[in-house]
C-alpha atoms as a PDB file:
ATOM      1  CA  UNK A   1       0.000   0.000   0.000  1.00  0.00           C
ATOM      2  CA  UNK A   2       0.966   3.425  -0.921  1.00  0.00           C
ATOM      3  CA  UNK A   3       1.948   5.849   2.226  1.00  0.00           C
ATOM      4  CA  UNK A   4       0.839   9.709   1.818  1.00  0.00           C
ATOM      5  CA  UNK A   5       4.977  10.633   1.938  1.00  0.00           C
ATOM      6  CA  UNK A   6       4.834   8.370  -1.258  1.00  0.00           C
ATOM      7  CA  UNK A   7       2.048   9.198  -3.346  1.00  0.00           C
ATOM      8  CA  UNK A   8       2.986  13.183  -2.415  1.00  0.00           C
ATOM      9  CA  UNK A   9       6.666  11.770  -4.506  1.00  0.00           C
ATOM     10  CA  UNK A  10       4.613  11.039  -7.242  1.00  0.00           C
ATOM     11  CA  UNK A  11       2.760  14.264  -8.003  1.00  0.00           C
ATOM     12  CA  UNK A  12       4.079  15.674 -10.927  1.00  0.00           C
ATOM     13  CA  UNK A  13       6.294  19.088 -10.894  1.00  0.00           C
ATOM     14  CA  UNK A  14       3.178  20.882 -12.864  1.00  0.00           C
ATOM     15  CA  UNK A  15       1.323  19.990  -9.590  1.00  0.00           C
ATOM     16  CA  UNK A  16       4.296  21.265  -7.225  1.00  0.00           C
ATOM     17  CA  UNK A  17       1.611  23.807  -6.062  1.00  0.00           C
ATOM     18  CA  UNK A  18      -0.764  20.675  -5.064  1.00  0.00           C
ATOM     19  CA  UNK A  19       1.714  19.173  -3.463  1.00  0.00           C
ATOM     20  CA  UNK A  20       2.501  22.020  -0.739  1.00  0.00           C
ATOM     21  CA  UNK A  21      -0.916  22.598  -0.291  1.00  0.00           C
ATOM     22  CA  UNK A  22      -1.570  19.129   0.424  1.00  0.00           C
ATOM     23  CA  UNK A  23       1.075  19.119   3.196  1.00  0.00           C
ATOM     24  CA  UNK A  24      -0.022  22.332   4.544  1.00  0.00           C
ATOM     25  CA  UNK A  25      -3.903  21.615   4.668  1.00  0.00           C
ATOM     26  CA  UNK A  26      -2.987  18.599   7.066  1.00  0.00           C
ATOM     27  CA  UNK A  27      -1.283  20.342   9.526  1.00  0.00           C
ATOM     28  CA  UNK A  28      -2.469  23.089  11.567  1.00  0.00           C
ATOM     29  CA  UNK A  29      -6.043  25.529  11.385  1.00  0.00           C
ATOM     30  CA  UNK A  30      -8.773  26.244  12.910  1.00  0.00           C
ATOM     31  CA  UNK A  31      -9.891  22.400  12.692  1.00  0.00           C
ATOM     32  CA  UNK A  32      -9.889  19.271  15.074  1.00  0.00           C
ATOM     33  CA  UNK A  33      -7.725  16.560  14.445  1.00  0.00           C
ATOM     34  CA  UNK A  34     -10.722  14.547  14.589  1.00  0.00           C
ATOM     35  CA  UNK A  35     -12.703  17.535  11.272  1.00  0.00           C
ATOM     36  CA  UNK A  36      -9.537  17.760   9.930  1.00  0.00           C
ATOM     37  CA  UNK A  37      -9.283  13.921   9.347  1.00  0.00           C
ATOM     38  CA  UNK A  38     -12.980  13.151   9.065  1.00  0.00           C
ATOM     39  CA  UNK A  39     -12.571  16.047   5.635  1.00  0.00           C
ATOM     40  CA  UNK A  40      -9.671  14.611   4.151  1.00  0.00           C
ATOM     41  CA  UNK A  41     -11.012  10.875   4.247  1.00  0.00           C
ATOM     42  CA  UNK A  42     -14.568  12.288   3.044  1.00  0.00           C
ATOM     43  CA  UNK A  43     -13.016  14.188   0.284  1.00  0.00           C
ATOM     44  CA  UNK A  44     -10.544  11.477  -0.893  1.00  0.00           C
ATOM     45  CA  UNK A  45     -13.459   9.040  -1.526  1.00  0.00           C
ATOM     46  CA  UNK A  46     -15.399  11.590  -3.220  1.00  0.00           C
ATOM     47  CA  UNK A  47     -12.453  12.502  -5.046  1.00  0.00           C
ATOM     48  CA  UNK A  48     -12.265   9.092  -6.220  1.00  0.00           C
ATOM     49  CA  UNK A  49      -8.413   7.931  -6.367  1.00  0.00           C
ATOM     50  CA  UNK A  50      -7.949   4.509  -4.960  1.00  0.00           C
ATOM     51  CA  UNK A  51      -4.139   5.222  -3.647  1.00  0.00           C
ATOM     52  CA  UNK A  52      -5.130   8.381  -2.470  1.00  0.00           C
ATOM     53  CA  UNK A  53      -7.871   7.145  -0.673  1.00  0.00           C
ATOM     54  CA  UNK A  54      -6.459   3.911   0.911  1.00  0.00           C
ATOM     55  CA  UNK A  55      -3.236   6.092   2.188  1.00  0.00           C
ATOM     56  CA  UNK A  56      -5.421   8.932   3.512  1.00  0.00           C
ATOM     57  CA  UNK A  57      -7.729   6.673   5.270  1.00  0.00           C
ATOM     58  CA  UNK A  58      -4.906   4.988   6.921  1.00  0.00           C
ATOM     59  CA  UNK A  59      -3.521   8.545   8.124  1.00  0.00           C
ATOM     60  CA  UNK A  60      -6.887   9.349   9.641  1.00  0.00           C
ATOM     61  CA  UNK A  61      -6.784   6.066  11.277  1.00  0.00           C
ATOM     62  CA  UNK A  62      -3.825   7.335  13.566  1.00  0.00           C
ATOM     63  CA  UNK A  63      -4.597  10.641  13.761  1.00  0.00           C
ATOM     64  CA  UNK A  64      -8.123  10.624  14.524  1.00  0.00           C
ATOM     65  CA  UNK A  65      -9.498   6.619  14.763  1.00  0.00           C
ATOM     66  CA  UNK A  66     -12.250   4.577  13.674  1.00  0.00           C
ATOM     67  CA  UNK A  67     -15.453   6.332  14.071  1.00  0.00           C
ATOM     68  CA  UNK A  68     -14.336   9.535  12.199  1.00  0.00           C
ATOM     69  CA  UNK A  69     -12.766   7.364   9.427  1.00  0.00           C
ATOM     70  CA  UNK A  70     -16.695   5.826   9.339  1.00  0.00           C
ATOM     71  CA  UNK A  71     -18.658   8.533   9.392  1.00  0.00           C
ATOM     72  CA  UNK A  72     -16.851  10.061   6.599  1.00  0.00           C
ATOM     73  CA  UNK A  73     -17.202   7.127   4.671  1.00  0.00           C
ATOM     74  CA  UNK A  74     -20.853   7.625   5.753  1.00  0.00           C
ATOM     75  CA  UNK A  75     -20.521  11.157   4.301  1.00  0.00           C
ATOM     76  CA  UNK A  76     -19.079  10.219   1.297  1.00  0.00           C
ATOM     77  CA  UNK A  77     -21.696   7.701  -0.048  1.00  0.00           C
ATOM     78  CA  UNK A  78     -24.952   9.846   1.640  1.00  0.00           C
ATOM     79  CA  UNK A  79     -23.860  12.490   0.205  1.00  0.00           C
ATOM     80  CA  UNK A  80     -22.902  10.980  -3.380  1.00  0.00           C
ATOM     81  CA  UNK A  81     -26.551  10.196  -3.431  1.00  0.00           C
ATOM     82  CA  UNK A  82     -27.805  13.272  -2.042  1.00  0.00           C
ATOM     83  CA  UNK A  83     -25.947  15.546  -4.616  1.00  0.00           C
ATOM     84  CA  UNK A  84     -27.362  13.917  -7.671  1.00  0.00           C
ATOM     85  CA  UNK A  85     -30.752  14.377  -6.249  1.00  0.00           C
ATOM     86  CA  UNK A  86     -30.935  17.634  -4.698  1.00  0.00           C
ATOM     87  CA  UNK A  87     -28.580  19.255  -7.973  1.00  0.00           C
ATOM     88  CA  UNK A  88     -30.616  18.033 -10.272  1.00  0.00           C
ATOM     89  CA  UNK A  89     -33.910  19.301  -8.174  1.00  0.00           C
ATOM     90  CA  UNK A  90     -31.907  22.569  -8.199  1.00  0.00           C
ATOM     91  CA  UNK A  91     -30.903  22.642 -11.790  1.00  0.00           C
ATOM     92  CA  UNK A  92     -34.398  21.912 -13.259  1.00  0.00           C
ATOM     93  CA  UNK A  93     -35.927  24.787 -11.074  1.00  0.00           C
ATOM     94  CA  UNK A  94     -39.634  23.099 -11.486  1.00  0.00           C
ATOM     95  CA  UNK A  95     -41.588  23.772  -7.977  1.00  0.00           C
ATOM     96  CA  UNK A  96     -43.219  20.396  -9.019  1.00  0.00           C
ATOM     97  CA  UNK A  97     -40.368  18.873  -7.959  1.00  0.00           C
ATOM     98  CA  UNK A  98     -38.912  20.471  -5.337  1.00  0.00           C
ATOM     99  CA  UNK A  99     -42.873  19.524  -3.595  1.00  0.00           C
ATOM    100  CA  UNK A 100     -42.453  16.123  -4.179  1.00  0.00           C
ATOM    101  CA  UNK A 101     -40.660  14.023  -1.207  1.00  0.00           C
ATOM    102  CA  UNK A 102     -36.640  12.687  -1.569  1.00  0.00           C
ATOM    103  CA  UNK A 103     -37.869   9.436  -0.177  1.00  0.00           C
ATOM    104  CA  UNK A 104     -34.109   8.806   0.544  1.00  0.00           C
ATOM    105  CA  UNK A 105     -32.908   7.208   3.825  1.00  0.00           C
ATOM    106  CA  UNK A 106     -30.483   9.780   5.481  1.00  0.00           C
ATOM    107  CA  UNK A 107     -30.687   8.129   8.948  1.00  0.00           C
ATOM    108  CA  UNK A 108     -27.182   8.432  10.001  1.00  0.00           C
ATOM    109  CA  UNK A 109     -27.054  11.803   9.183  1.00  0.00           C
ATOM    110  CA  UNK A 110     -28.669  12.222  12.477  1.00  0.00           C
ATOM    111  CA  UNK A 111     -27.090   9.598  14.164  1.00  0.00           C
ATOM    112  CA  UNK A 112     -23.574   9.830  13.421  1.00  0.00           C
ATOM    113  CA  UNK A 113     -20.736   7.602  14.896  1.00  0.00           C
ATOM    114  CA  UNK A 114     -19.315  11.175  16.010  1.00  0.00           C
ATOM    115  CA  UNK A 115     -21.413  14.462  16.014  1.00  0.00           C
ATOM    116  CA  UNK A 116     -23.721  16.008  14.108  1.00  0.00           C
ATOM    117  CA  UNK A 117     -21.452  19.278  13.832  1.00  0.00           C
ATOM    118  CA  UNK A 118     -18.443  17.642  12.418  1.00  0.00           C
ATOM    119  CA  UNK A 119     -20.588  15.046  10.508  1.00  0.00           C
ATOM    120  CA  UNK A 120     -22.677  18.071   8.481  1.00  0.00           C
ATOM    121  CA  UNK A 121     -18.640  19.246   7.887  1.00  0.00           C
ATOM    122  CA  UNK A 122     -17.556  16.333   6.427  1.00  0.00           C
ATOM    123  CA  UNK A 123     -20.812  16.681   4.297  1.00  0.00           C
ATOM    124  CA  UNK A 124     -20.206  19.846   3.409  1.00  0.00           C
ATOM    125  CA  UNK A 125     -16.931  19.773   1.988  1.00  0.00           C
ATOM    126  CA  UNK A 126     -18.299  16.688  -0.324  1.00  0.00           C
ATOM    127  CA  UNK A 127     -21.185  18.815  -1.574  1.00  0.00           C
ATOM    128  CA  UNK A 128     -18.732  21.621  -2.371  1.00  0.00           C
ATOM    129  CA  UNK A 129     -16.677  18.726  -4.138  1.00  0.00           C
ATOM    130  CA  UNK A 130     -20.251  17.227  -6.038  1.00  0.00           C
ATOM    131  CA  UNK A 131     -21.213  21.070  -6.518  1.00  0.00           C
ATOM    132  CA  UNK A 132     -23.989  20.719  -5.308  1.00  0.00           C
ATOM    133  CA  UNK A 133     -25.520  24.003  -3.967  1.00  0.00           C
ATOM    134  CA  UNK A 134     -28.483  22.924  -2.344  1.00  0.00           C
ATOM    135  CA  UNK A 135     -26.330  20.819  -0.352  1.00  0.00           C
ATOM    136  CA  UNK A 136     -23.447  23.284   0.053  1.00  0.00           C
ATOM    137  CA  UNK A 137     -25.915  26.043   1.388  1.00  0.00           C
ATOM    138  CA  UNK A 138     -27.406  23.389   3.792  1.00  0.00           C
ATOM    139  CA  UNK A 139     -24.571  22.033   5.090  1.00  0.00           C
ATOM    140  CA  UNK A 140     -22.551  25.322   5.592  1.00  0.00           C
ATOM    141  CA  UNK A 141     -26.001  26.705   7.436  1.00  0.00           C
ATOM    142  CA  UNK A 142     -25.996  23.515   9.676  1.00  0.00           C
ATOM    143  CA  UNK A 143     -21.852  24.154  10.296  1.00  0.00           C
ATOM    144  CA  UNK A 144     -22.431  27.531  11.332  1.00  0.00           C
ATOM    145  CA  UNK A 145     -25.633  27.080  13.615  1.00  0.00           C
ATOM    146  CA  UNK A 146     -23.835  23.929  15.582  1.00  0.00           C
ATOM    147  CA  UNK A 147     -20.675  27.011  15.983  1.00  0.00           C
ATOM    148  CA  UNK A 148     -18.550  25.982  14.160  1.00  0.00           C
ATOM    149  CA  UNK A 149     -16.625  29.213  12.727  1.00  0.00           C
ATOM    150  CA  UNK A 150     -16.547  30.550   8.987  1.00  0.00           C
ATOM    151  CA  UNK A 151     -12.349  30.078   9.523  1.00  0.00           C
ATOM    152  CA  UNK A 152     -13.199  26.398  10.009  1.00  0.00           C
ATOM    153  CA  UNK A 153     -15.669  26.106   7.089  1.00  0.00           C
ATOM    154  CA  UNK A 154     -13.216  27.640   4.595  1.00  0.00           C
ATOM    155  CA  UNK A 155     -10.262  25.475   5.773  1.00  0.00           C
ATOM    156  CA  UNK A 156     -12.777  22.266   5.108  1.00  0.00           C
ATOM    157  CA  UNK A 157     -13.263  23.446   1.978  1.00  0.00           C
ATOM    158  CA  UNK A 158      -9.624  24.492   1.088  1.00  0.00           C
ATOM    159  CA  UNK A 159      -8.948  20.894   2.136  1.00  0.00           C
ATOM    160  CA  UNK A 160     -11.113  19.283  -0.124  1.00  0.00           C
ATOM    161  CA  UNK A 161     -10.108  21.291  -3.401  1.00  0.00           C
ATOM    162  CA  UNK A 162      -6.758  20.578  -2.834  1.00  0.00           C
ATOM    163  CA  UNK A 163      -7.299  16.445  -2.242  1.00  0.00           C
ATOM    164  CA  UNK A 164      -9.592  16.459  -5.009  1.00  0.00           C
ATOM    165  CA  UNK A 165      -6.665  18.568  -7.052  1.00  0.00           C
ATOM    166  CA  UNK A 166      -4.056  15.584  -5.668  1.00  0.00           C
ATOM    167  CA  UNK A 167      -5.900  13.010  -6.450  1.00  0.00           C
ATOM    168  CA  UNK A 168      -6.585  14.720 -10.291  1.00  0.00           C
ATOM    169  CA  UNK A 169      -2.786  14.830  -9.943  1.00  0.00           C
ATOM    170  CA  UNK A 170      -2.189  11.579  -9.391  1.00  0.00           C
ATOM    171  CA  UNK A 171      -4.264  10.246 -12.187  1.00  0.00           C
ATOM    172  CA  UNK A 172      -2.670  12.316 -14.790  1.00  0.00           C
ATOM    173  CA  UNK A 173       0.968  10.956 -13.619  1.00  0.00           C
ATOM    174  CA  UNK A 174      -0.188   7.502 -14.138  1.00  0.00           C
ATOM    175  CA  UNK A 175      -1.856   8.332 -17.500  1.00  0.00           C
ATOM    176  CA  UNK A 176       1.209   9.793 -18.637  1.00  0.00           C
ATOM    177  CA  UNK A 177       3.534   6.919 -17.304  1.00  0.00           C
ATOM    178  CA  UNK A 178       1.710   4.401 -18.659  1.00  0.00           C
ATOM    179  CA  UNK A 179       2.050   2.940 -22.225  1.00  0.00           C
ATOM    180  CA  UNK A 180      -1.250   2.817 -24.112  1.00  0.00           C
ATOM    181  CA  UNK A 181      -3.077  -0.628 -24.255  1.00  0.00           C
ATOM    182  CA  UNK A 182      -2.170  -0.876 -28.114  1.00  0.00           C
ATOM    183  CA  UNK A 183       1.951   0.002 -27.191  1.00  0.00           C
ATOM    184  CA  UNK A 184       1.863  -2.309 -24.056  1.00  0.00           C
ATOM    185  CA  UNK A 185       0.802  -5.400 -26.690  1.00  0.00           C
ATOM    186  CA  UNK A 186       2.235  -4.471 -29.836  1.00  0.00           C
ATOM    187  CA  UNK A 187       5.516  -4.730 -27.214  1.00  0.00           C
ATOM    188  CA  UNK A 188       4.161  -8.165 -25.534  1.00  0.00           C
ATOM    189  CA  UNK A 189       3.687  -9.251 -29.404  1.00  0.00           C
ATOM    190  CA  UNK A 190       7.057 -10.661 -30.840  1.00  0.00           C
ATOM    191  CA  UNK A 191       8.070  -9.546 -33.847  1.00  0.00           C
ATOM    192  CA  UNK A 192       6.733 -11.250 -36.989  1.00  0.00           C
END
């Protein structure tokens, strides 16, 4: 498995800038440990990079422990669902639907392994991820009513543009390492 100290290696020079951030948004704020971690995890799976994840998950593990790790993972696939839904309620812009009921389960929304604050934060910097406004606007208005500070809502969100910026990173080193599928068997092939 990839460590963090590795996979920051292999970012790219054009994404020197992503890789300073990324050490800098891990360290210090106006965060928890236990927000801090439970946004980076929540980001990384929406951010979708399977290294990325795996070696930020196992970070979080030390830093902050199980039940943050989970309820971002909770975060991560609620809100995965909840952004498609609510954007594209937003997007149309018919009242018709926006009267008409989700019918989606959201139960651990309001029981989260953790709290409800840092839970909603972890949600938040997903929807800002998913852009989904109805969700951003929702979750930020949640943040802010549990006290949790603008400072803090920002840094969530500065941490989960620059993961999702890492782990775009990281893709586009391995697509330009890697041989195309025609190269890698035209060089399998032996010569005729």
């Amino acid at each position: 498995m990839e460590t963090l100290t590795s996979l920051r290696e292999q970012l790219p020079e054009a994404a020197r800038d992503i890789k300073l951030n990324l050490q800098s948004v891990l360290s210090g704020g106006p965060l928890t440990t236990a927000q801090r971690w439970g946004v980076v995890v929540a980001s990384a799976l929406t951010a979708r990079n399977l290294e990325l994840s795996r070696a930020l998950v196992q970070e979080a593990r030390q830093h902050a422990g199980d039940a943050v790790v989970e309820d971002a993972v909770a975060a991560a696939a609620l809100m995965g669902m909840n952004n498609v839904f609510y954007r594209f309620r937003h997007r149309i812009g018919k009242a018709e639907y926006g009267e008409m009921p989700a019918r989606l389960r959201m139960n651990r929304l309001a029981k989260p392994a953790t709290n409800r604050p840092d839970f909603e934060l972890f949600s938040l910097a997903v929807s800002a991820i998913n852009d989904c406004e109805t969700c951003v606007r929702a979750h930020e208005h949640a943040v802010l009513e549990a006290g949790i500070s603008a400072d803090a809502v920002l840094d969530a969100v500065r941490i989960a543009s620059t993961v999702q910026g890492a782990a775009i990173a990281l893709e586009a080193s391995a697509a330009l390492s890697r041989p195309s599928a025609a190269a890698q068997l035209a060089f399998a092939q032996p010569p005729v």
